[in-house]
PDB file of N, CA and C in Angstrom:
ATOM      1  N   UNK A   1       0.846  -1.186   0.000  1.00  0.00           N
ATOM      2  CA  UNK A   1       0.000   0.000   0.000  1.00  0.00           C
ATOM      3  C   UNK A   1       0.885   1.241   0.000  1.00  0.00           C
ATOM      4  N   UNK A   2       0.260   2.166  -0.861  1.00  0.00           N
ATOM      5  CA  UNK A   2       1.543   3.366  -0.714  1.00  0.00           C
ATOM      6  C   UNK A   2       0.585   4.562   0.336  1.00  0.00           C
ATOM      7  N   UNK A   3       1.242   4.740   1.348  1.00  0.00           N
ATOM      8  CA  UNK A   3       0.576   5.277   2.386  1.00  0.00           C
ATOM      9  C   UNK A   3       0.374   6.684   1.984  1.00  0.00           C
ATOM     10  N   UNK A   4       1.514   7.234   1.417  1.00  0.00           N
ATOM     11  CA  UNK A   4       1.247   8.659   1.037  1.00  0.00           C
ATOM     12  C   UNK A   4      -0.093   9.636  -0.412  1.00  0.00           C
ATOM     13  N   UNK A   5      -0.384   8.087  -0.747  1.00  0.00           N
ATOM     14  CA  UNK A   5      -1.905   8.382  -1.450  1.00  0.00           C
ATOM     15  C   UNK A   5      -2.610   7.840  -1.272  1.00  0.00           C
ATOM     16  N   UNK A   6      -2.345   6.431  -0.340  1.00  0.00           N
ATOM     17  CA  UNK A   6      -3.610   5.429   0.109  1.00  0.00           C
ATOM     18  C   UNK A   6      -4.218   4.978  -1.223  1.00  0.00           C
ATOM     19  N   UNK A   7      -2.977   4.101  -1.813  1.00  0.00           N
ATOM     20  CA  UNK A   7      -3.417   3.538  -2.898  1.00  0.00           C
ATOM     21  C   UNK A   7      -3.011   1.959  -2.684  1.00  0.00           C
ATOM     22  N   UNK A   8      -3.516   0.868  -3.253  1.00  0.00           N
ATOM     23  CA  UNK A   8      -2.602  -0.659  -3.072  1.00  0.00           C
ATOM     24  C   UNK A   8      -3.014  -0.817  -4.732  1.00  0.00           C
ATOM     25  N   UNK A   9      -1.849  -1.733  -4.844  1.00  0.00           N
ATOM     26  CA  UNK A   9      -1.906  -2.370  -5.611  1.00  0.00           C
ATOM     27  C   UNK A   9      -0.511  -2.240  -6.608  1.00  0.00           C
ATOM     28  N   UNK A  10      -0.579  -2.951  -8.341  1.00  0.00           N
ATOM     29  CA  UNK A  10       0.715  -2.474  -8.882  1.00  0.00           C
ATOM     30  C   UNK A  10       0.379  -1.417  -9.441  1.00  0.00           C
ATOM     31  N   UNK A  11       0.999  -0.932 -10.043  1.00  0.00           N
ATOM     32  CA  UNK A  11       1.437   0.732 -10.739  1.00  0.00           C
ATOM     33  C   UNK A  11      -0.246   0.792 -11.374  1.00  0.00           C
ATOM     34  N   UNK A  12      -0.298  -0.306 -12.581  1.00  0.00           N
ATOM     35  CA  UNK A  12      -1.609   0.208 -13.125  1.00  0.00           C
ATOM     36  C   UNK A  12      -2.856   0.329 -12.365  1.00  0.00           C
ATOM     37  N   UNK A  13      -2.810  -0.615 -10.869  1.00  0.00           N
ATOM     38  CA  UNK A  13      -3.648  -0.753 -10.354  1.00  0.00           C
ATOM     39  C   UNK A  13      -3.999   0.266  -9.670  1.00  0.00           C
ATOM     40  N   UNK A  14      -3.037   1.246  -9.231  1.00  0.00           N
ATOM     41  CA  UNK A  14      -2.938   2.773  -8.443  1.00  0.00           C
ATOM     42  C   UNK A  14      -3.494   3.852  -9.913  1.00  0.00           C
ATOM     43  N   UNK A  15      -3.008   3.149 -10.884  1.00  0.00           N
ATOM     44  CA  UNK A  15      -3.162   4.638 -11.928  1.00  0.00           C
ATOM     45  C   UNK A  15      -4.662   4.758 -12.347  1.00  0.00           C
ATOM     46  N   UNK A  16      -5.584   3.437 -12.116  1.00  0.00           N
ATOM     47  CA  UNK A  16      -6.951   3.322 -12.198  1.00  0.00           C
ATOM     48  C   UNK A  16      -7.548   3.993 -10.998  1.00  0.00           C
ATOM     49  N   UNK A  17      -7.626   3.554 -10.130  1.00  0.00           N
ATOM     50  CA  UNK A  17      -7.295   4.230  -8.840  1.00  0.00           C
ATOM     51  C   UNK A  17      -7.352   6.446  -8.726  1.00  0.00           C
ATOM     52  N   UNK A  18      -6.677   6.377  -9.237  1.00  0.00           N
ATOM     53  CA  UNK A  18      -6.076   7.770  -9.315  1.00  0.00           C
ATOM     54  C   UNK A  18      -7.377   8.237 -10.155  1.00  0.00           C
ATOM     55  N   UNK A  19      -6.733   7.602 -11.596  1.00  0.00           N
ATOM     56  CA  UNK A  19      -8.670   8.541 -11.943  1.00  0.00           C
ATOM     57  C   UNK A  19      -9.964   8.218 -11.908  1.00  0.00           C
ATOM     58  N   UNK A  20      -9.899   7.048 -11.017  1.00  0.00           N
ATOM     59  CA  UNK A  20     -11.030   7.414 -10.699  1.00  0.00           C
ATOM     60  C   UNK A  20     -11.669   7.988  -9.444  1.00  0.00           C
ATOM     61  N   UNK A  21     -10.386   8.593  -8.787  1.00  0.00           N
ATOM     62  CA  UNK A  21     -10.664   9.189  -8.113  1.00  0.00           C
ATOM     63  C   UNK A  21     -10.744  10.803  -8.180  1.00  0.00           C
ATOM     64  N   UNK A  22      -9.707  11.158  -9.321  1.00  0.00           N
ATOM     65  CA  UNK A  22      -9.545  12.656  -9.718  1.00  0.00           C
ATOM     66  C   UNK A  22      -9.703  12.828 -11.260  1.00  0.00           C
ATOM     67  N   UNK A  23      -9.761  11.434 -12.095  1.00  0.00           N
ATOM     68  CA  UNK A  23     -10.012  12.013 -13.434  1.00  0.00           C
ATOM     69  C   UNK A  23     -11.478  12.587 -13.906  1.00  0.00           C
ATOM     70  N   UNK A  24     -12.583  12.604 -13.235  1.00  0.00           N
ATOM     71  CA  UNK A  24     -13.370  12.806 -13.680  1.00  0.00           C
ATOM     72  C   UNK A  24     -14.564  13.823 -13.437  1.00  0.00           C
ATOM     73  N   UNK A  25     -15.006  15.141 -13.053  1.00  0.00           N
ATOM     74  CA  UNK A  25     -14.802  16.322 -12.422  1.00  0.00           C
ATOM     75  C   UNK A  25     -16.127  16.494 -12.827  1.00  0.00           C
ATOM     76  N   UNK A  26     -17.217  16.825 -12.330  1.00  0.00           N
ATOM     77  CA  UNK A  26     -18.605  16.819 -12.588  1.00  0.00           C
ATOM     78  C   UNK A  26     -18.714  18.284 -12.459  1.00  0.00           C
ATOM     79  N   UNK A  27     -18.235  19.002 -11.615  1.00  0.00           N
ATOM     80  CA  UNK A  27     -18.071  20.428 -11.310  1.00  0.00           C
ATOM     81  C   UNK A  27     -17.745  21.216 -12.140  1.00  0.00           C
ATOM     82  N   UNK A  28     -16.798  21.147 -13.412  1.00  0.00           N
ATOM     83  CA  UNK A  28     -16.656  21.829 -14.609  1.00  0.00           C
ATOM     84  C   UNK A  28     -16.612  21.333 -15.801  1.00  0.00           C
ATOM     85  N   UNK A  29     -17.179  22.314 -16.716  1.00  0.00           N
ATOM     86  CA  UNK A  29     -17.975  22.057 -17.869  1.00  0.00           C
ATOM     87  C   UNK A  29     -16.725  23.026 -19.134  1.00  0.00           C
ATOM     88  N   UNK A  30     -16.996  22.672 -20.041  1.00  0.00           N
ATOM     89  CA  UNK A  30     -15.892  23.412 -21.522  1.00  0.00           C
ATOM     90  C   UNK A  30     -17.394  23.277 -22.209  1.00  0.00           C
ATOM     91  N   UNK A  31     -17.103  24.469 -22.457  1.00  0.00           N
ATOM     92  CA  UNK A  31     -18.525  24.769 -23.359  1.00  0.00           C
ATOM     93  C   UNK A  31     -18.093  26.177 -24.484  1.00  0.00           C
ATOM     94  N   UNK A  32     -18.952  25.959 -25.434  1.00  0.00           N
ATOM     95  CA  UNK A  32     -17.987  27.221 -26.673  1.00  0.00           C
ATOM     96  C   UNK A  32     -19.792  28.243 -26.313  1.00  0.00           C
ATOM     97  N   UNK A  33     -19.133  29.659 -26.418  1.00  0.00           N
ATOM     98  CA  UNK A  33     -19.505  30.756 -26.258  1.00  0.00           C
ATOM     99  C   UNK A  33     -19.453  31.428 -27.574  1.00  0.00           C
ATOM    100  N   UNK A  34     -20.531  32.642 -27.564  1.00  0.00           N
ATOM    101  CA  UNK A  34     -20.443  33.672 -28.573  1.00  0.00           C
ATOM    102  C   UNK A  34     -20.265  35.324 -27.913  1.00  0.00           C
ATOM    103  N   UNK A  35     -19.458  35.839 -28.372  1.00  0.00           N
ATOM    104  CA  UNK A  35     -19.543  37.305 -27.992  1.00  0.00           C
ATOM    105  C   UNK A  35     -21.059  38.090 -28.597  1.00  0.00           C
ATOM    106  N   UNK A  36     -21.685  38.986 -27.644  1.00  0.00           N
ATOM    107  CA  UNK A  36     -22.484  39.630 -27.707  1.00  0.00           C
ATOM    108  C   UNK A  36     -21.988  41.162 -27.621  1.00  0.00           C
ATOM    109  N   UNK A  37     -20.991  41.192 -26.869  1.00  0.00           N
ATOM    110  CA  UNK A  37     -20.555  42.325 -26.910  1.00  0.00           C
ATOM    111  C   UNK A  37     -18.624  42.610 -26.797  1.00  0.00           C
ATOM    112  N   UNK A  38     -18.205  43.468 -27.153  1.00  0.00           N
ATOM    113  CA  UNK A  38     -16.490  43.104 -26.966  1.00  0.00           C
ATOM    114  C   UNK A  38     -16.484  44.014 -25.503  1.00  0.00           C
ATOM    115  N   UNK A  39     -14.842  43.249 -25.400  1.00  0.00           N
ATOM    116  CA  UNK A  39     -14.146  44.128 -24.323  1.00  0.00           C
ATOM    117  C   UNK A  39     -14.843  45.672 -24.436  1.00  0.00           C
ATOM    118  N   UNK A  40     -14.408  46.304 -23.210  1.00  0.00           N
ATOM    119  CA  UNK A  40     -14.013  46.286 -21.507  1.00  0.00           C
ATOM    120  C   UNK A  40     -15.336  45.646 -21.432  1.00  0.00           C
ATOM    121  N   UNK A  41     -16.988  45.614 -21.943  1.00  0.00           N
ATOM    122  CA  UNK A  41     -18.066  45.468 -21.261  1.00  0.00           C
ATOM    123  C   UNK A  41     -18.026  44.211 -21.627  1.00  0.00           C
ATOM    124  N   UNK A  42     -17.017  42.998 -21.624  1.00  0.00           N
ATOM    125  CA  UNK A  42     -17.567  41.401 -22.902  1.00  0.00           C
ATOM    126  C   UNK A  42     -19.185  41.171 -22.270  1.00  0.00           C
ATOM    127  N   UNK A  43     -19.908  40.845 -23.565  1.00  0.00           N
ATOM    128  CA  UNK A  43     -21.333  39.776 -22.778  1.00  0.00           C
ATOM    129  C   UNK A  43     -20.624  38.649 -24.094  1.00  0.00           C
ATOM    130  N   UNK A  44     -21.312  37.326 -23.359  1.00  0.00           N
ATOM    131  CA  UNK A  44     -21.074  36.006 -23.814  1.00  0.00           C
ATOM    132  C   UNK A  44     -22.530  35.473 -24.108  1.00  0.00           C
ATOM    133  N   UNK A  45     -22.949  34.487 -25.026  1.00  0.00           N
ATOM    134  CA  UNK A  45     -24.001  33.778 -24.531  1.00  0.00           C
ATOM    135  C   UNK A  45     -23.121  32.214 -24.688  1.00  0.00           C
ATOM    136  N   UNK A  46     -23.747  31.725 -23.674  1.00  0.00           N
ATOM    137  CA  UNK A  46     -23.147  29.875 -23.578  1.00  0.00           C
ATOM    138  C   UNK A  46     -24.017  29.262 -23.522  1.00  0.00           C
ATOM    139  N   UNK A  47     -23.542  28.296 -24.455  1.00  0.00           N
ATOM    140  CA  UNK A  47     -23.945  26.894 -24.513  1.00  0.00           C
ATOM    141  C   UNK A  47     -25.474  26.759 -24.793  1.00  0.00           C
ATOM    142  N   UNK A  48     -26.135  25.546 -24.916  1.00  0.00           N
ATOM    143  CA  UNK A  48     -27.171  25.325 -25.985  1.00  0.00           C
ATOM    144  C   UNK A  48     -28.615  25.847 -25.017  1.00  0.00           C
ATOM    145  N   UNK A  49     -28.189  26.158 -23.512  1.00  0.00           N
ATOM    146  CA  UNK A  49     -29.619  26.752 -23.037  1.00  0.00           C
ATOM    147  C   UNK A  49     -29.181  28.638 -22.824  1.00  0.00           C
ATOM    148  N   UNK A  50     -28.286  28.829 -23.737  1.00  0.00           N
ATOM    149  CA  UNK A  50     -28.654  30.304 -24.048  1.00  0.00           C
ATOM    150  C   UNK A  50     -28.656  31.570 -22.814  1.00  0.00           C
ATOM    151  N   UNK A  51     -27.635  31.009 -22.211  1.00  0.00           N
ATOM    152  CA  UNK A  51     -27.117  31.634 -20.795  1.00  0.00           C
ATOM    153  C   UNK A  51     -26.350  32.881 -21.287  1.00  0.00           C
ATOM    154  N   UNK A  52     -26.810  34.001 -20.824  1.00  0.00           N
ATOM    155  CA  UNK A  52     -26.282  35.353 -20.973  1.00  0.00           C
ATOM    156  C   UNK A  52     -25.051  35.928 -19.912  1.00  0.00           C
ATOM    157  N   UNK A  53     -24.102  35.987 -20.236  1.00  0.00           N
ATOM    158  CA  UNK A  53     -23.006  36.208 -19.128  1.00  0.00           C
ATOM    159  C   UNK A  53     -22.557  37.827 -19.563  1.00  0.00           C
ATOM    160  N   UNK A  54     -22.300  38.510 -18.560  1.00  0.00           N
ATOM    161  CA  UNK A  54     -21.368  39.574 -18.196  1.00  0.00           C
ATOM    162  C   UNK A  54     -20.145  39.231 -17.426  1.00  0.00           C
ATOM    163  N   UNK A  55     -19.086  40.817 -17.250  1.00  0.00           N
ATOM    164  CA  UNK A  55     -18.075  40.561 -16.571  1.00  0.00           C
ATOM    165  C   UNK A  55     -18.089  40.603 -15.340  1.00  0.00           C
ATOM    166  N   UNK A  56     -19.365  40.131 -14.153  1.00  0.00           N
ATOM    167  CA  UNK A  56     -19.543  39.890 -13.013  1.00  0.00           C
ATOM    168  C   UNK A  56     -19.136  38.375 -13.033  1.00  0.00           C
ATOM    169  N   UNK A  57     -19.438  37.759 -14.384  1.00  0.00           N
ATOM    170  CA  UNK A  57     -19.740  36.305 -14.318  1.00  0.00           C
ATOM    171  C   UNK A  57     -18.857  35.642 -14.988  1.00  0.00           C
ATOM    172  N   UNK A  58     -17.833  36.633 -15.234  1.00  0.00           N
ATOM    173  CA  UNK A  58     -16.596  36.019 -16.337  1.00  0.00           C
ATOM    174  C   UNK A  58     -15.066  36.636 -15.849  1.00  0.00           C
ATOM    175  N   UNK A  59     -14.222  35.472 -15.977  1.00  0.00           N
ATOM    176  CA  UNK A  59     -13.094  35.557 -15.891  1.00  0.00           C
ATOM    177  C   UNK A  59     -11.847  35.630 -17.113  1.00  0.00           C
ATOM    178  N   UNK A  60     -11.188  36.375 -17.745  1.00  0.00           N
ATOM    179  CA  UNK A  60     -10.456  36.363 -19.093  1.00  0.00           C
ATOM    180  C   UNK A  60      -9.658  36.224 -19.096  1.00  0.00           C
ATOM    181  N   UNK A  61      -8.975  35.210 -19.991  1.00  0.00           N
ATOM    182  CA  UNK A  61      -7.659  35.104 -20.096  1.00  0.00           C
ATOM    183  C   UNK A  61      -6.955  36.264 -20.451  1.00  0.00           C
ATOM    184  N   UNK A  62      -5.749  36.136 -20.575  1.00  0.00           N
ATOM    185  CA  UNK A  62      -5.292  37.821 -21.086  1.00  0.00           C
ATOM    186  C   UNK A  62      -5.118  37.286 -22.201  1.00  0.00           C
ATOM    187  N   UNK A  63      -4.728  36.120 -23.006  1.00  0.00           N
ATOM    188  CA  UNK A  63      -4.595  35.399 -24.501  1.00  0.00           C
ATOM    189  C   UNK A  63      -6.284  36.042 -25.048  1.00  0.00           C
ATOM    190  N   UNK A  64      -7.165  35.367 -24.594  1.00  0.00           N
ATOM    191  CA  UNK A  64      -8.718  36.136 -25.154  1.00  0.00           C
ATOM    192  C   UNK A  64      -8.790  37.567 -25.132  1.00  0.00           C
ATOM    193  N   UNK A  65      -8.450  38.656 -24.131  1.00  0.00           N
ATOM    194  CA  UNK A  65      -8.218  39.740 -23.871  1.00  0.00           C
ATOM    195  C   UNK A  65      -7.770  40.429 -24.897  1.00  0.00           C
ATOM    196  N   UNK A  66      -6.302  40.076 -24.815  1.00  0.00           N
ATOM    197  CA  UNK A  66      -5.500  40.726 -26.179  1.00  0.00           C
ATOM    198  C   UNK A  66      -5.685  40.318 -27.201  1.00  0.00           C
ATOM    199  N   UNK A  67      -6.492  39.131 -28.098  1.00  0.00           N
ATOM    200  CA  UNK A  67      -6.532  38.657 -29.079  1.00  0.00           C
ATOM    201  C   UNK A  67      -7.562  39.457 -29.779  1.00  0.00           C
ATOM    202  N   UNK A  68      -8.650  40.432 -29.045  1.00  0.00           N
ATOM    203  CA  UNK A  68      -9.073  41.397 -29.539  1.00  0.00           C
ATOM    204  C   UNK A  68     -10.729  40.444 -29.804  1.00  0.00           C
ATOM    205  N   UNK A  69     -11.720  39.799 -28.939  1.00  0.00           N
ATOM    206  CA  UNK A  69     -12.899  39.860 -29.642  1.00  0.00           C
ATOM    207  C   UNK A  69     -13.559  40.415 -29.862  1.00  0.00           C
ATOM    208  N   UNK A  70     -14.198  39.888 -30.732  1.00  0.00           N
ATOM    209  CA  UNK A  70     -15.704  40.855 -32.030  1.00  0.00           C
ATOM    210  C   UNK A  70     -16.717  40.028 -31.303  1.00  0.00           C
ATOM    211  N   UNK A  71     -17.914  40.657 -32.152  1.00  0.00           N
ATOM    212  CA  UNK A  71     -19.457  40.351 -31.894  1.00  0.00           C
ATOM    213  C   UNK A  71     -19.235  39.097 -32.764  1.00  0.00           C
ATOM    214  N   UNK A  72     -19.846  38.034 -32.430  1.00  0.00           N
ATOM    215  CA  UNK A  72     -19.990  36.923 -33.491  1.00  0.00           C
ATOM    216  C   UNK A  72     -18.924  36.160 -33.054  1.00  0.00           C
ATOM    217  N   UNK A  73     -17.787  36.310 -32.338  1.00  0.00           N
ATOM    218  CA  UNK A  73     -16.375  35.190 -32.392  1.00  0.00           C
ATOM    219  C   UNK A  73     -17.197  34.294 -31.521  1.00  0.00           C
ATOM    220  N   UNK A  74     -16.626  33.570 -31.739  1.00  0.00           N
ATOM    221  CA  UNK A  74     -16.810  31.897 -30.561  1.00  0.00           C
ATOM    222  C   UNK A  74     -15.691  32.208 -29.685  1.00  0.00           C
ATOM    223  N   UNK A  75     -16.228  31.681 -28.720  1.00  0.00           N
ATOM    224  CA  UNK A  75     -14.909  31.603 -27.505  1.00  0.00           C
ATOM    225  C   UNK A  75     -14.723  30.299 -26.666  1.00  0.00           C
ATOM    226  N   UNK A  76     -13.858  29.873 -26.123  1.00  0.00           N
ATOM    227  CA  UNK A  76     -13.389  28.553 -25.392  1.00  0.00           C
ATOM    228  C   UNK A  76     -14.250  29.359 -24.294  1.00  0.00           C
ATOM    229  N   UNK A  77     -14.846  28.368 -23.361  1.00  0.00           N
ATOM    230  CA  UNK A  77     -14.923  28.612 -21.939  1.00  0.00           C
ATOM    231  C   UNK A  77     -15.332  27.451 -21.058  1.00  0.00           C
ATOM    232  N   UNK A  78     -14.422  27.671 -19.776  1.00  0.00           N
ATOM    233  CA  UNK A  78     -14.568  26.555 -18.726  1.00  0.00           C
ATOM    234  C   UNK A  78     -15.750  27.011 -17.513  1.00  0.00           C
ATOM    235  N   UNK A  79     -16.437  26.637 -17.158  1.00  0.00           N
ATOM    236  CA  UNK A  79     -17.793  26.954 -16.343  1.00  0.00           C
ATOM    237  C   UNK A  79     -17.239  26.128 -15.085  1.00  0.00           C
ATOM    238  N   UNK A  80     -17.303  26.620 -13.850  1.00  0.00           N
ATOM    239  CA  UNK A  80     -16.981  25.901 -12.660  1.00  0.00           C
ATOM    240  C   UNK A  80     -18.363  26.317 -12.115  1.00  0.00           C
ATOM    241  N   UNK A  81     -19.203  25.127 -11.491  1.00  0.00           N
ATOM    242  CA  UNK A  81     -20.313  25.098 -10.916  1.00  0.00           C
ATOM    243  C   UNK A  81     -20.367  25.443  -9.372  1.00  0.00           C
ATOM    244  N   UNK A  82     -19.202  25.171  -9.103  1.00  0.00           N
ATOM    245  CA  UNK A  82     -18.926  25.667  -7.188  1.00  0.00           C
ATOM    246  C   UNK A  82     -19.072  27.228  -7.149  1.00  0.00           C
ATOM    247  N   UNK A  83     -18.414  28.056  -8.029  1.00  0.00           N
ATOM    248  CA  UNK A  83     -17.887  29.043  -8.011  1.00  0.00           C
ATOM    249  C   UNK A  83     -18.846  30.293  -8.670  1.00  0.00           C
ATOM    250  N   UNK A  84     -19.340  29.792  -9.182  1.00  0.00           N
ATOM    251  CA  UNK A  84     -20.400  30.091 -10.718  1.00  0.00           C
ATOM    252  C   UNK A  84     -19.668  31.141 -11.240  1.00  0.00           C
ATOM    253  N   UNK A  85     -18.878  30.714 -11.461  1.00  0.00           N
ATOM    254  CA  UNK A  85     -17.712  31.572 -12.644  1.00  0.00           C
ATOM    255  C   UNK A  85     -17.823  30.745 -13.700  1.00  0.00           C
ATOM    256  N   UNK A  86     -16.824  31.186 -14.945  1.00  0.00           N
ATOM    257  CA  UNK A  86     -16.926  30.715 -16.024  1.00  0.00           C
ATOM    258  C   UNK A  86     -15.453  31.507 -16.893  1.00  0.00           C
ATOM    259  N   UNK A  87     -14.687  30.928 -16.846  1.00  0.00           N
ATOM    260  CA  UNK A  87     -13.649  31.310 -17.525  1.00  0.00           C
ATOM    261  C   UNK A  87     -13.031  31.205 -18.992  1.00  0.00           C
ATOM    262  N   UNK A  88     -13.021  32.688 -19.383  1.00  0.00           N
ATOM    263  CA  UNK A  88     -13.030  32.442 -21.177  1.00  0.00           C
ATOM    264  C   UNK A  88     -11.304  32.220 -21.458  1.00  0.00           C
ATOM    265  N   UNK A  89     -11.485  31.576 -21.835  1.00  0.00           N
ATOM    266  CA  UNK A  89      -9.849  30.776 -22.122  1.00  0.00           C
ATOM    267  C   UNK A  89      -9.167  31.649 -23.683  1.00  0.00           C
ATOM    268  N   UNK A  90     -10.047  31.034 -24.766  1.00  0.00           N
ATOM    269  CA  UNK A  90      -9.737  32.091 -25.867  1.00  0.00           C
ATOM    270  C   UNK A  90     -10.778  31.586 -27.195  1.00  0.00           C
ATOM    271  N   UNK A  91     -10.233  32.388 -27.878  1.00  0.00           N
ATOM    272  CA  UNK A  91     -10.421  32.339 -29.204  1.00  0.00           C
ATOM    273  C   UNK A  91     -10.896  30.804 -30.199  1.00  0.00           C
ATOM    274  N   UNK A  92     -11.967  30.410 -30.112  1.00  0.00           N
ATOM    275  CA  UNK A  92     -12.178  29.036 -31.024  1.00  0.00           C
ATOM    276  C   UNK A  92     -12.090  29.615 -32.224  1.00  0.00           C
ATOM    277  N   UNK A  93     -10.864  28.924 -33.052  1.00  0.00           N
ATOM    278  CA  UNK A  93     -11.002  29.348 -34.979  1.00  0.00           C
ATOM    279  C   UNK A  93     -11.420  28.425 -35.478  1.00  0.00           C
TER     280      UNK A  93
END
């Protein structure tokens, strides 16, 4: 048993182990976004039930930031359900 993760078994048997204990994260979501509005004010809408986000409700990468979005771009974004944030990562081309 390896005491310092409280795992037994051989290597593969710990690496199953492992994710299924941390590979699989119900709490955040990757979902693609549309700009409604650009920087400083961004609005987003996400994902297929049409959720309207502002910058109360959004976090930006500085890669999305500086890459300059328009009305119409798609954007990467990670949604954390604990937090109810939603972080725009960048630019989908």
């Amino acid at each position: 048993m390896d005491k310092r993760i409280g795992l037994e078994g051989s290597s593969a048997s710990k690496f199953v182990q492992l994710i299924r204990q941390h590979g699989h994260n119900k709490d955040v979501t990757i979902e693609l976004g549309e700009v409604l509005a650009p920087m400083p004010n961004l609005k987003l809408r996400v994902g297929t039930d049409e959720i309207d986000l502002d910058m109360d409700d959004l976090i930006v990468s500085q890669t999305a930031a500086n890459g300059g979005l328009s009305v119409g771009d798609r954007v990467i974004i990670i949604g954390d359900d604990d937090s109810q944030l939603y972080f725009v990562i960048d630019k989908a081309v």
